[in-house]
ModelCIF file with pLDDT and N, C-alpha, C, O atoms, coordinates in Angstrom:
data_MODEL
#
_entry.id   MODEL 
#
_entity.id                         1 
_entity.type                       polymer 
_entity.pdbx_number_of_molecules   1 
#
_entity_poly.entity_id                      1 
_entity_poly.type                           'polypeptide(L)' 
_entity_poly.nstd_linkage                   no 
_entity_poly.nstd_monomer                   no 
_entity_poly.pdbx_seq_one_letter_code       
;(UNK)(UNK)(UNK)(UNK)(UNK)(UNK)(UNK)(UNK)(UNK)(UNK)(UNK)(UNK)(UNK)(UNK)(UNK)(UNK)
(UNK)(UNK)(UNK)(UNK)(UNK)(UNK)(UNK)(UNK)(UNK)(UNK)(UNK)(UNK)(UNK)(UNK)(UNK)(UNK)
(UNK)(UNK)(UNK)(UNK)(UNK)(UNK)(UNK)(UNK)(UNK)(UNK)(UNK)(UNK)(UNK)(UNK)(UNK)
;
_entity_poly.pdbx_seq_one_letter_code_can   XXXXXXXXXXXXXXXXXXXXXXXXXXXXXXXXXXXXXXXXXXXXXXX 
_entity_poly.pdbx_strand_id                 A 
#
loop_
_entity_poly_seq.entity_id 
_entity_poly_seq.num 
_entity_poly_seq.mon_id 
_entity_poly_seq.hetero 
1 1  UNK n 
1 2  UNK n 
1 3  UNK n 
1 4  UNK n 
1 5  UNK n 
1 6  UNK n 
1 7  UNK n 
1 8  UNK n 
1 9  UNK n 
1 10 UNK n 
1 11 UNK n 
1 12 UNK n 
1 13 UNK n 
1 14 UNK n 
1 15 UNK n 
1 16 UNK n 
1 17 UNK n 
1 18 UNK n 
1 19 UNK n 
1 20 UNK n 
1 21 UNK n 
1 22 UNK n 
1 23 UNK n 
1 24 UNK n 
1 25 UNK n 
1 26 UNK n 
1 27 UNK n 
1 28 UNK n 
1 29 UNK n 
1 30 UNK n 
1 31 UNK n 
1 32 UNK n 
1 33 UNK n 
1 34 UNK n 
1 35 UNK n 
1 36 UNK n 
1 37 UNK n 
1 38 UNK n 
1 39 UNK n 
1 40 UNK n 
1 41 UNK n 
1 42 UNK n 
1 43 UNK n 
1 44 UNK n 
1 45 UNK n 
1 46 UNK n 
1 47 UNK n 
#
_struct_asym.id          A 
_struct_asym.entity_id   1 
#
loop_
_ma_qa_metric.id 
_ma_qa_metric.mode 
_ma_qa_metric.name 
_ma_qa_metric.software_group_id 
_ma_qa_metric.type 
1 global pLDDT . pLDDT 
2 local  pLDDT . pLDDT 
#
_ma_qa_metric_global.metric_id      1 
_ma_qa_metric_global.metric_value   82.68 
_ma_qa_metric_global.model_id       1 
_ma_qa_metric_global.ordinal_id     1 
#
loop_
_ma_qa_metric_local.label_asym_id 
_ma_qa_metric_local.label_comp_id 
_ma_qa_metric_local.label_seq_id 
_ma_qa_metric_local.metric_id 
_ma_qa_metric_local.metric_value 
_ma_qa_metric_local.model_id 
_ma_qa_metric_local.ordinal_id 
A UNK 1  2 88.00 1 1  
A UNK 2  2 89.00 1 2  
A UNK 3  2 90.00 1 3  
A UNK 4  2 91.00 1 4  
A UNK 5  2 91.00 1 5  
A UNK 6  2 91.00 1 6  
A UNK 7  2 92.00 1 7  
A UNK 8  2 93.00 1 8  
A UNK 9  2 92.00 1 9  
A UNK 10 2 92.00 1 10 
A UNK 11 2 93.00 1 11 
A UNK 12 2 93.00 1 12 
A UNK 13 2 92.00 1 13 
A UNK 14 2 93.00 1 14 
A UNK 15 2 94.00 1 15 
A UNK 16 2 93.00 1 16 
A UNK 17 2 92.00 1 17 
A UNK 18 2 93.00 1 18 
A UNK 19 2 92.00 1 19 
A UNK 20 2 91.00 1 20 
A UNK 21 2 89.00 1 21 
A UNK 22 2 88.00 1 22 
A UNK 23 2 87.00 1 23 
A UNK 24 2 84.00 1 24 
A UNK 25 2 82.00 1 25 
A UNK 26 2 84.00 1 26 
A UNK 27 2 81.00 1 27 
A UNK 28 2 76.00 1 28 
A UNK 29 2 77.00 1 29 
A UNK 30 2 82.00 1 30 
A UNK 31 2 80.00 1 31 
A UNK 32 2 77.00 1 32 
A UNK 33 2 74.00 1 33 
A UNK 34 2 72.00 1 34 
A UNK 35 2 75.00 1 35 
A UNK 36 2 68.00 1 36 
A UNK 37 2 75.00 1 37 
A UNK 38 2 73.00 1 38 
A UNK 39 2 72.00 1 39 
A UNK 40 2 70.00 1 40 
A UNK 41 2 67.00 1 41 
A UNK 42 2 67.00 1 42 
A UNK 43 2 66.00 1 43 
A UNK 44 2 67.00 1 44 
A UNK 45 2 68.00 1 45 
A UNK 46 2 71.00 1 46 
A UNK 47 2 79.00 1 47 
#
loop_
_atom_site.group_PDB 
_atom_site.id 
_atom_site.type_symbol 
_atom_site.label_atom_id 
_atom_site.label_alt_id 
_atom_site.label_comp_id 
_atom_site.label_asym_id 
_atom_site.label_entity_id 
_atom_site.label_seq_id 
_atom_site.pdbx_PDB_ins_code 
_atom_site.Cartn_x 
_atom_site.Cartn_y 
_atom_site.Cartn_z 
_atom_site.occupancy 
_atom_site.B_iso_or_equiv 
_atom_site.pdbx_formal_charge 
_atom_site.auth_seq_id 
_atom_site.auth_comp_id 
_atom_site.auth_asym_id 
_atom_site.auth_atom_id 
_atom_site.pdbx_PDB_model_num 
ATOM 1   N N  . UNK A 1 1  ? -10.423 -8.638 -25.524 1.00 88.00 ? 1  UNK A N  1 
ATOM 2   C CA . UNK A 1 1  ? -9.917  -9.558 -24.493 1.00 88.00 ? 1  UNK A CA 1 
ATOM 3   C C  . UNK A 1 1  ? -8.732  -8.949 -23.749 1.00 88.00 ? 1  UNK A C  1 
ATOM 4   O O  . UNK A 1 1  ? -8.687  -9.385 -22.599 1.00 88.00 ? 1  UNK A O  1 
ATOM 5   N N  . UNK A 1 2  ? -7.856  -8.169 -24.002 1.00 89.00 ? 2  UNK A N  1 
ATOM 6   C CA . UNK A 1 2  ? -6.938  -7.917 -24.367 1.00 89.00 ? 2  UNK A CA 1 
ATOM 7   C C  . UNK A 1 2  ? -6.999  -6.652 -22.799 1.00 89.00 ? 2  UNK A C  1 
ATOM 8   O O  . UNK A 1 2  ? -6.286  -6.593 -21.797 1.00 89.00 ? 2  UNK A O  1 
ATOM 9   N N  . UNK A 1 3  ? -8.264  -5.759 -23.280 1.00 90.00 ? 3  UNK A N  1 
ATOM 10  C CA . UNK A 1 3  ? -8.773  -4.774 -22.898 1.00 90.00 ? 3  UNK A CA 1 
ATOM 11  C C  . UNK A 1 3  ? -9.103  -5.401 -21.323 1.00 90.00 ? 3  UNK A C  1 
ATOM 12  O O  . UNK A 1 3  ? -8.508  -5.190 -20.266 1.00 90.00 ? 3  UNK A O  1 
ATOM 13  N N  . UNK A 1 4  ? -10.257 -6.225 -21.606 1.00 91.00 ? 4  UNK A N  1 
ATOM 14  C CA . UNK A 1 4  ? -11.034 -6.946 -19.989 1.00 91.00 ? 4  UNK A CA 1 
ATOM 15  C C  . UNK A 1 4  ? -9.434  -7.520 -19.082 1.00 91.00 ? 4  UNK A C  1 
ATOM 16  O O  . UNK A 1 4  ? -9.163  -7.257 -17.910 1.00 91.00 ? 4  UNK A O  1 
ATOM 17  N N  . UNK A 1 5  ? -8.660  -8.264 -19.963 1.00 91.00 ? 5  UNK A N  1 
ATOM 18  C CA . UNK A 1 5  ? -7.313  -8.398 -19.036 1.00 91.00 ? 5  UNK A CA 1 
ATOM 19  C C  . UNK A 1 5  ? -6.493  -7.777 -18.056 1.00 91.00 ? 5  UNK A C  1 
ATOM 20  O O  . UNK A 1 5  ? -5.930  -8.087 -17.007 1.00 91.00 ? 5  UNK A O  1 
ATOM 21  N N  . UNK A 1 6  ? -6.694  -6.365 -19.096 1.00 91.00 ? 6  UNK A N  1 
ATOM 22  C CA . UNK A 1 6  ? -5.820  -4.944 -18.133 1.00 91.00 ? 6  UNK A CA 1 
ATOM 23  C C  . UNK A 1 6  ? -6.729  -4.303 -17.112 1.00 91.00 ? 6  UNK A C  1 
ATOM 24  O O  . UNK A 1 6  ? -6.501  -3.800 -16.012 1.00 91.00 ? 6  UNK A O  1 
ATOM 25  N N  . UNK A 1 7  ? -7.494  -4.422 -17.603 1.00 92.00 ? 7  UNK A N  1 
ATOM 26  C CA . UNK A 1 7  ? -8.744  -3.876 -16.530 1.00 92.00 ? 7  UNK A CA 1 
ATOM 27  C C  . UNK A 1 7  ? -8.579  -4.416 -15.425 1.00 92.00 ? 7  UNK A C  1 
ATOM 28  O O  . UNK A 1 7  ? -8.039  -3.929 -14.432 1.00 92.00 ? 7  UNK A O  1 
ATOM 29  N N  . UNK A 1 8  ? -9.308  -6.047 -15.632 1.00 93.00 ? 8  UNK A N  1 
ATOM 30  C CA . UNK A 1 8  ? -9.112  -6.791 -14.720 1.00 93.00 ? 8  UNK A CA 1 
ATOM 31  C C  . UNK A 1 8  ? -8.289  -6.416 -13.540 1.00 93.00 ? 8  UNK A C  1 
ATOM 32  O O  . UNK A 1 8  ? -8.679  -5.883 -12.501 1.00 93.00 ? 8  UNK A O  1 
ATOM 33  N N  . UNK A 1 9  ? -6.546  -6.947 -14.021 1.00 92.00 ? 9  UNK A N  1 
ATOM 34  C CA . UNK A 1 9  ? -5.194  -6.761 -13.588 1.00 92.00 ? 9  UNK A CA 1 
ATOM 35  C C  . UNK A 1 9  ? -5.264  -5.625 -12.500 1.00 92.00 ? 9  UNK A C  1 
ATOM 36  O O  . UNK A 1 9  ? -4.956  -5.813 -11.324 1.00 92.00 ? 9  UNK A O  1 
ATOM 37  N N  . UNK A 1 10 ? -5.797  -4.168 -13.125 1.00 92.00 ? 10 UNK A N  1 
ATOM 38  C CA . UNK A 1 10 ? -5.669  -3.185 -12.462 1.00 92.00 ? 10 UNK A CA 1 
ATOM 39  C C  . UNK A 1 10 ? -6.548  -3.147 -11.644 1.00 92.00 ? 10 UNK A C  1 
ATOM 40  O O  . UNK A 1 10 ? -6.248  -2.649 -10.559 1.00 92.00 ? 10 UNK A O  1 
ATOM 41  N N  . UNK A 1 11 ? -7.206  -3.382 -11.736 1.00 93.00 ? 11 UNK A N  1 
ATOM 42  C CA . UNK A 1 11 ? -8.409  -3.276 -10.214 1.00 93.00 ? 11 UNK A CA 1 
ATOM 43  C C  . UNK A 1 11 ? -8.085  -4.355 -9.427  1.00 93.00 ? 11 UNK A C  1 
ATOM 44  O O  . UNK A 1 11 ? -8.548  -4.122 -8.310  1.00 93.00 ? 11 UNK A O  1 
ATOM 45  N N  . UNK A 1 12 ? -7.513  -5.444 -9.443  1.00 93.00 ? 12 UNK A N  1 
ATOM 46  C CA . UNK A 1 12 ? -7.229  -6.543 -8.741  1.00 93.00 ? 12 UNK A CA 1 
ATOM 47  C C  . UNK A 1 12 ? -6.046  -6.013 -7.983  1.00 93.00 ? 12 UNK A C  1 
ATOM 48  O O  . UNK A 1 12 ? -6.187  -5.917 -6.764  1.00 93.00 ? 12 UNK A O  1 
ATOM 49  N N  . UNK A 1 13 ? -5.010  -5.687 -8.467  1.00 92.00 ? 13 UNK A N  1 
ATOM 50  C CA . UNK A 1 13 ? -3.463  -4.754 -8.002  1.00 92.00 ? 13 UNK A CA 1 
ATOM 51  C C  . UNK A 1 13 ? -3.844  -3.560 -7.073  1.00 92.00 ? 13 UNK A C  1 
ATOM 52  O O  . UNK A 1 13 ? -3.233  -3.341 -6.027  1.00 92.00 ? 13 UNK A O  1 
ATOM 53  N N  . UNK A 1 14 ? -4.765  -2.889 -7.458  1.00 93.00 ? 14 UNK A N  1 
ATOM 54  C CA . UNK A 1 14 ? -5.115  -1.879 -6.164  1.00 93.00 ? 14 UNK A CA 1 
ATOM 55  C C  . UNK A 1 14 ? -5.849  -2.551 -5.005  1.00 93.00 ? 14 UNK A C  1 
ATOM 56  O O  . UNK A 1 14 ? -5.467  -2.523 -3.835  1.00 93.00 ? 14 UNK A O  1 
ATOM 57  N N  . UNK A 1 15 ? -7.064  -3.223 -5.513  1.00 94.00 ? 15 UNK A N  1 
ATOM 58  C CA . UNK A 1 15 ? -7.784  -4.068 -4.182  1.00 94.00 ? 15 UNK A CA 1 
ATOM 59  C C  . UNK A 1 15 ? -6.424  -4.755 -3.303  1.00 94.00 ? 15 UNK A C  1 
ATOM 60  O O  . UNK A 1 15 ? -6.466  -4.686 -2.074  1.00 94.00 ? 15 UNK A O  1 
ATOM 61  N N  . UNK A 1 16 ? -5.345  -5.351 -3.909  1.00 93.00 ? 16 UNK A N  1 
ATOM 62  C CA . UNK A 1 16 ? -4.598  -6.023 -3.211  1.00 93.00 ? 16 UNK A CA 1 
ATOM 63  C C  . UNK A 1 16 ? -3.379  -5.011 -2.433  1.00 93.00 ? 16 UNK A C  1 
ATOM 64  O O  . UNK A 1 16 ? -2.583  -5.374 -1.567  1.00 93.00 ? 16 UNK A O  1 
ATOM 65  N N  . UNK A 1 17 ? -3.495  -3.910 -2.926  1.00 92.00 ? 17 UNK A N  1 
ATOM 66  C CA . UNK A 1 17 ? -2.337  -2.595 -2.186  1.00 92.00 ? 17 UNK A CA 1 
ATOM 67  C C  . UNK A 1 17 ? -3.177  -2.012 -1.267  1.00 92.00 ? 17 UNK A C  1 
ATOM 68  O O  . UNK A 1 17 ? -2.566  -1.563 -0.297  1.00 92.00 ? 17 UNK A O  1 
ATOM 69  N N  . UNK A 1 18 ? -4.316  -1.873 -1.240  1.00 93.00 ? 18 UNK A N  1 
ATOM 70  C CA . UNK A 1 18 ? -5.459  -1.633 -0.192  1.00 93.00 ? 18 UNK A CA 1 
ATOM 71  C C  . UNK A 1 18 ? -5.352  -2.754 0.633   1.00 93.00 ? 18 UNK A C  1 
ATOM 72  O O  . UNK A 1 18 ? -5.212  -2.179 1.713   1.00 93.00 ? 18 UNK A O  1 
ATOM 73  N N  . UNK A 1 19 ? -5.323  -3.799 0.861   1.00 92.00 ? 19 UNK A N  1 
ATOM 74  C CA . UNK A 1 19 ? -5.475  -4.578 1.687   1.00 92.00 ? 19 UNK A CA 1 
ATOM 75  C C  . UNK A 1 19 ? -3.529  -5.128 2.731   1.00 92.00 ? 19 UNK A C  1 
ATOM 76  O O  . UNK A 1 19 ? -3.180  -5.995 3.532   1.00 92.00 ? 19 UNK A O  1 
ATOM 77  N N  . UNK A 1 20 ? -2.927  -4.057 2.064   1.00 91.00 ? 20 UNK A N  1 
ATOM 78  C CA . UNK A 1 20 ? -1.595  -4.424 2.585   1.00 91.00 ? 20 UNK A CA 1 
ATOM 79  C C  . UNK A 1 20 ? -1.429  -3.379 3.366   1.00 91.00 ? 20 UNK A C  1 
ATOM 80  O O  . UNK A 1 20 ? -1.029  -3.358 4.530   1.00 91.00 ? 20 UNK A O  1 
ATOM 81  N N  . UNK A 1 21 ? -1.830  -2.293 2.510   1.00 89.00 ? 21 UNK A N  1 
ATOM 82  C CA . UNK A 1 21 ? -1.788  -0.967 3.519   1.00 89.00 ? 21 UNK A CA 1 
ATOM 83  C C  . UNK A 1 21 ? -2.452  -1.294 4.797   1.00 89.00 ? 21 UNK A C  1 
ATOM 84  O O  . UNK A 1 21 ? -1.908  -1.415 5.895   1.00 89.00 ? 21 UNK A O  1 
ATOM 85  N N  . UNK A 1 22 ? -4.059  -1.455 4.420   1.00 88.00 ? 22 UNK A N  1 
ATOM 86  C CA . UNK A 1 22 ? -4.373  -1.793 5.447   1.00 88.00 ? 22 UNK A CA 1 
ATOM 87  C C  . UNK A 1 22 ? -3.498  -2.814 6.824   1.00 88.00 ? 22 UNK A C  1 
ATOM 88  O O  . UNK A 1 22 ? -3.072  -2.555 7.949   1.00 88.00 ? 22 UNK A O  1 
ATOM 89  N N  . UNK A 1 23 ? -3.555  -3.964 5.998   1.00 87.00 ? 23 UNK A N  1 
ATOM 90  C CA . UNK A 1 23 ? -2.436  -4.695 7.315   1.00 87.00 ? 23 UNK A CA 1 
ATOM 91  C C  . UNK A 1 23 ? -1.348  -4.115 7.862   1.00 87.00 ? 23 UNK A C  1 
ATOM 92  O O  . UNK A 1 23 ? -1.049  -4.203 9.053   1.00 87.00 ? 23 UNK A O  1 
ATOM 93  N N  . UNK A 1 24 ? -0.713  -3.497 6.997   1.00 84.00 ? 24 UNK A N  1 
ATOM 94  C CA . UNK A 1 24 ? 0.572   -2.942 7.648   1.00 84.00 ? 24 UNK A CA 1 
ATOM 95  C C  . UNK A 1 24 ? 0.226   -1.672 9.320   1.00 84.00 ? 24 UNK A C  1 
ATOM 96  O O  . UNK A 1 24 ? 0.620   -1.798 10.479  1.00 84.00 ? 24 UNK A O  1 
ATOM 97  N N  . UNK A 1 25 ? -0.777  -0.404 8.568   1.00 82.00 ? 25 UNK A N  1 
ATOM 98  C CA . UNK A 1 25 ? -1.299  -0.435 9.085   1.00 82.00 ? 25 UNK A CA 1 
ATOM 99  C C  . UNK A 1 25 ? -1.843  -0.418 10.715  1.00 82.00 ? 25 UNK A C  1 
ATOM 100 O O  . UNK A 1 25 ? -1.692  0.211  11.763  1.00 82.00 ? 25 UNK A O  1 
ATOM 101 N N  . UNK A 1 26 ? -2.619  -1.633 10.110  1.00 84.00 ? 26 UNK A N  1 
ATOM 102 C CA . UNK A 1 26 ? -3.046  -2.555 11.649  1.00 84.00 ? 26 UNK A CA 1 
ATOM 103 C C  . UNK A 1 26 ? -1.585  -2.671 12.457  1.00 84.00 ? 26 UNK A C  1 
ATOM 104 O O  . UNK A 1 26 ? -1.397  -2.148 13.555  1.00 84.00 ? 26 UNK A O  1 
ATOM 105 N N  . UNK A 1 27 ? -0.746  -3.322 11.843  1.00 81.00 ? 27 UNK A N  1 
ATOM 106 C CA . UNK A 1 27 ? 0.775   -4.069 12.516  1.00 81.00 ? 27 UNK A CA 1 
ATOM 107 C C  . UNK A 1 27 ? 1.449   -2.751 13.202  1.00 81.00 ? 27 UNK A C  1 
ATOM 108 O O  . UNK A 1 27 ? 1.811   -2.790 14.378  1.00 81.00 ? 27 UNK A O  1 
ATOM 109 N N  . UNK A 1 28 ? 1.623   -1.367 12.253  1.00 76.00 ? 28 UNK A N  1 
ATOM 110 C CA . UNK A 1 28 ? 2.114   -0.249 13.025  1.00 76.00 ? 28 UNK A CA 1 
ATOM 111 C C  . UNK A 1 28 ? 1.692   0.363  14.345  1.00 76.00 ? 28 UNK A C  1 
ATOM 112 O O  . UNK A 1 28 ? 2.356   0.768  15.300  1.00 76.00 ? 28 UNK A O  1 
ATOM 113 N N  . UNK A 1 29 ? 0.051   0.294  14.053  1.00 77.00 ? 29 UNK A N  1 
ATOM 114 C CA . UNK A 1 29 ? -0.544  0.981  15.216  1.00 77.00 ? 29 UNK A CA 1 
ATOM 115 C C  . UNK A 1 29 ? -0.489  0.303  16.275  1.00 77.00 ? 29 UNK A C  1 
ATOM 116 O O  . UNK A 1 29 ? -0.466  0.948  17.323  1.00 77.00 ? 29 UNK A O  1 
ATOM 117 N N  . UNK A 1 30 ? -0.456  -0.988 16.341  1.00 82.00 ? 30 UNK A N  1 
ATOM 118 C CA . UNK A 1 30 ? -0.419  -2.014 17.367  1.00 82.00 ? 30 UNK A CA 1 
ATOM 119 C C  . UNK A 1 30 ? 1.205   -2.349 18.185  1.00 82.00 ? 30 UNK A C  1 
ATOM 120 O O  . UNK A 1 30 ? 1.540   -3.202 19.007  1.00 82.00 ? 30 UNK A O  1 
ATOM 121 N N  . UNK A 1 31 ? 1.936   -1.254 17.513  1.00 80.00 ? 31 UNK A N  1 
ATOM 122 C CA . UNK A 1 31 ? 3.681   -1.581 17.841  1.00 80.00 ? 31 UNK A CA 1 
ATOM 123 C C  . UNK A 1 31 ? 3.419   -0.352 18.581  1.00 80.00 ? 31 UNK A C  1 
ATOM 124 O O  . UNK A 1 31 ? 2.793   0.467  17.908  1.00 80.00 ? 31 UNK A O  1 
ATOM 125 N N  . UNK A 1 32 ? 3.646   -0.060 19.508  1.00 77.00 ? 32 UNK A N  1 
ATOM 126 C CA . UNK A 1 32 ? 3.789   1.613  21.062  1.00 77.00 ? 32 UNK A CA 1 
ATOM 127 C C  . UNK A 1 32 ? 5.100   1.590  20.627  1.00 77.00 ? 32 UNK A C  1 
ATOM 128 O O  . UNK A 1 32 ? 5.566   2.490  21.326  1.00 77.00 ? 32 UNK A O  1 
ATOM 129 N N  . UNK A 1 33 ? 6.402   1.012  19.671  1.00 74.00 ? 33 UNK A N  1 
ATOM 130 C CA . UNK A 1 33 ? 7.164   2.265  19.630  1.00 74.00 ? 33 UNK A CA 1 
ATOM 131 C C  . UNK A 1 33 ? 7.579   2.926  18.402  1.00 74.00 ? 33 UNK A C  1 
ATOM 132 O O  . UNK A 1 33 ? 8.613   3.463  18.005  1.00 74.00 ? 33 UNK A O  1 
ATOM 133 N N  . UNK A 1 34 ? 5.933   2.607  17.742  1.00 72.00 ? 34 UNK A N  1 
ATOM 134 C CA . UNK A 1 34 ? 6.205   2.960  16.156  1.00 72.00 ? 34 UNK A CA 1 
ATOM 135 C C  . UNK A 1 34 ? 5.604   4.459  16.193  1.00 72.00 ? 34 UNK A C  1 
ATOM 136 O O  . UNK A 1 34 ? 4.597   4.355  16.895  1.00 72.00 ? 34 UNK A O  1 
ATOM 137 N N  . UNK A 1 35 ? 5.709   5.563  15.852  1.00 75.00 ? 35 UNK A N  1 
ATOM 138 C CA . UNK A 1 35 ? 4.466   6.754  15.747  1.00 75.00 ? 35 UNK A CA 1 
ATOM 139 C C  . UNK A 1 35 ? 4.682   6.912  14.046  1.00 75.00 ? 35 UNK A C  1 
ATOM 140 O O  . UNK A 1 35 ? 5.754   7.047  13.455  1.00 75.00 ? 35 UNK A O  1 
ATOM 141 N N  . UNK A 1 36 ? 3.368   6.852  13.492  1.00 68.00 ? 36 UNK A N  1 
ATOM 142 C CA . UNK A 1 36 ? 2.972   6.505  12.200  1.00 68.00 ? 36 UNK A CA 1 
ATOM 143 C C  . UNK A 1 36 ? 3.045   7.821  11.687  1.00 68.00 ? 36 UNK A C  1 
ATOM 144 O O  . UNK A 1 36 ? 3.255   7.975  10.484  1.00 68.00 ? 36 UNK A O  1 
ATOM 145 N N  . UNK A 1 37 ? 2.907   8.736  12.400  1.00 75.00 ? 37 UNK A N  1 
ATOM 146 C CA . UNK A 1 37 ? 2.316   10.384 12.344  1.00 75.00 ? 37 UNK A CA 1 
ATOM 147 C C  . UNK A 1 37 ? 3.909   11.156 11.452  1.00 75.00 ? 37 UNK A C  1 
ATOM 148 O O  . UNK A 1 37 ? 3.991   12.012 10.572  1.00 75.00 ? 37 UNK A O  1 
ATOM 149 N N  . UNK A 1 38 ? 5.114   10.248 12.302  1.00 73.00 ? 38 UNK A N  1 
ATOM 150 C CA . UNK A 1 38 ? 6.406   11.145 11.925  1.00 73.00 ? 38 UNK A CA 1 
ATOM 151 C C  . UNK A 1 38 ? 6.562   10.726 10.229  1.00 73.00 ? 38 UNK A C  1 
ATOM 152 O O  . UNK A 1 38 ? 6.252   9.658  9.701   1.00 73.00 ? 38 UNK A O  1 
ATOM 153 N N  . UNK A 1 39 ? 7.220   12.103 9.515   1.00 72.00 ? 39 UNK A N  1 
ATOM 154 C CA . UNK A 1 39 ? 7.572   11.750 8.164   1.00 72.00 ? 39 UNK A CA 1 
ATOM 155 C C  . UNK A 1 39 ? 8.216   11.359 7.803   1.00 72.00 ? 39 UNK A C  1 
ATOM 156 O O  . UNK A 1 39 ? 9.166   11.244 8.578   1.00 72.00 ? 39 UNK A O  1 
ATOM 157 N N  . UNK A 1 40 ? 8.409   10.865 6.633   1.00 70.00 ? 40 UNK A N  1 
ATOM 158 C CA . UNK A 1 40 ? 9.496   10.243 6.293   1.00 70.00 ? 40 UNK A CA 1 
ATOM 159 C C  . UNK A 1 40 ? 10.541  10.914 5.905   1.00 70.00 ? 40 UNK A C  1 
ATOM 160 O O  . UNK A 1 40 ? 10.283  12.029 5.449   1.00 70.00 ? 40 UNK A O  1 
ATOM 161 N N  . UNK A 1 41 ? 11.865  10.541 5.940   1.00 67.00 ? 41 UNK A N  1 
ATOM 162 C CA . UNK A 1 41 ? 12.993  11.350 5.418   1.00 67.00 ? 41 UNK A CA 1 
ATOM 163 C C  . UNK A 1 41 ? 14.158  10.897 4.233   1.00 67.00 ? 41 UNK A C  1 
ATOM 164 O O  . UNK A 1 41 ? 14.615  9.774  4.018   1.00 67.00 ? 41 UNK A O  1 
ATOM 165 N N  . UNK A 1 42 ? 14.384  11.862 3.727   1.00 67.00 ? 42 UNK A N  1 
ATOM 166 C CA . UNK A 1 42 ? 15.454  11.905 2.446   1.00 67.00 ? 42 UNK A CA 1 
ATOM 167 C C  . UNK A 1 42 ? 14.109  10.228 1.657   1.00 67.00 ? 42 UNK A C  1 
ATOM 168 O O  . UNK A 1 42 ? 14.555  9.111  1.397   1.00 67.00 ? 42 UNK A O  1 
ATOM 169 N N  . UNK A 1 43 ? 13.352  10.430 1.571   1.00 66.00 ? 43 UNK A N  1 
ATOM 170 C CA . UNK A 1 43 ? 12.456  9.301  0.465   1.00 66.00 ? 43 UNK A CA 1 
ATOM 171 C C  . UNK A 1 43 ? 12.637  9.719  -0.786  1.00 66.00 ? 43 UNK A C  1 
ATOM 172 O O  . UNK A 1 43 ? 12.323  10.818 -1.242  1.00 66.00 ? 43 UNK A O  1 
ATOM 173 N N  . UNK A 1 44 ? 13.243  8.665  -1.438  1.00 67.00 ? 44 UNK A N  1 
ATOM 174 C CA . UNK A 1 44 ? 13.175  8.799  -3.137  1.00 67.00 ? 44 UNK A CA 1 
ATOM 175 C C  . UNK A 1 44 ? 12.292  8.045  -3.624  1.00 67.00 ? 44 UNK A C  1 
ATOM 176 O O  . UNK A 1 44 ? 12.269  6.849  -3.333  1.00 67.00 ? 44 UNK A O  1 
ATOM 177 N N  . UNK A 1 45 ? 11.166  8.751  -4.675  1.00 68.00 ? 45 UNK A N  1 
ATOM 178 C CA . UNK A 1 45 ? 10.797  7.900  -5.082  1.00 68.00 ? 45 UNK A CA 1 
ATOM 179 C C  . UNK A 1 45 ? 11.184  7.475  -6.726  1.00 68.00 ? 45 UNK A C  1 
ATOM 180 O O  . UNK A 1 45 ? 11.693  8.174  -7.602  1.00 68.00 ? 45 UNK A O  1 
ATOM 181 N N  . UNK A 1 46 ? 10.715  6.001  -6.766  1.00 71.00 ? 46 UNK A N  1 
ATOM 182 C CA . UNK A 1 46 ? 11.126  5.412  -7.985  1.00 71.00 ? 46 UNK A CA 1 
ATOM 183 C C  . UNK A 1 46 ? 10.651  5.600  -9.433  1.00 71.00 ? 46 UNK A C  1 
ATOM 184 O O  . UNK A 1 46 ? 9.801   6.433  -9.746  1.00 71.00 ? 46 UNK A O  1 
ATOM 185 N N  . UNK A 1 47 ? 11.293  4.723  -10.344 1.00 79.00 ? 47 UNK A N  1 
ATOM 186 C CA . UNK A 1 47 ? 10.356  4.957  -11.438 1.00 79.00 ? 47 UNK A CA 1 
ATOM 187 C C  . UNK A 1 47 ? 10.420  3.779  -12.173 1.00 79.00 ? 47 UNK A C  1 
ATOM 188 O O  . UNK A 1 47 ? 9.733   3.645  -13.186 1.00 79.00 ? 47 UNK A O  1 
#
């Protein structure tokens, strides 16, 4: 049970980070004074 829970969890948590990316996304490309293309700078990532 225990097992089907985490599973679950995890495939539900990515379907739902896929679908934000996506929106976001949509919202960037649709802003003319966003360019999605430039990198990001000094990014830390977490842990």
């Amino acid at each position: 049970c225990n097992a089907i829970k985490q599973d679950t969890e995890t495939r539900l948590f990515k379907i739902q980070d896929e679908i934000k990316a996506v929106a976001l996304r949509e919202k960037l490309m649709s802003d003319p004074l966003v360019d999605i293309t430039i990198p990001r700078l000094n990014t830390k990532r977490g842990t």
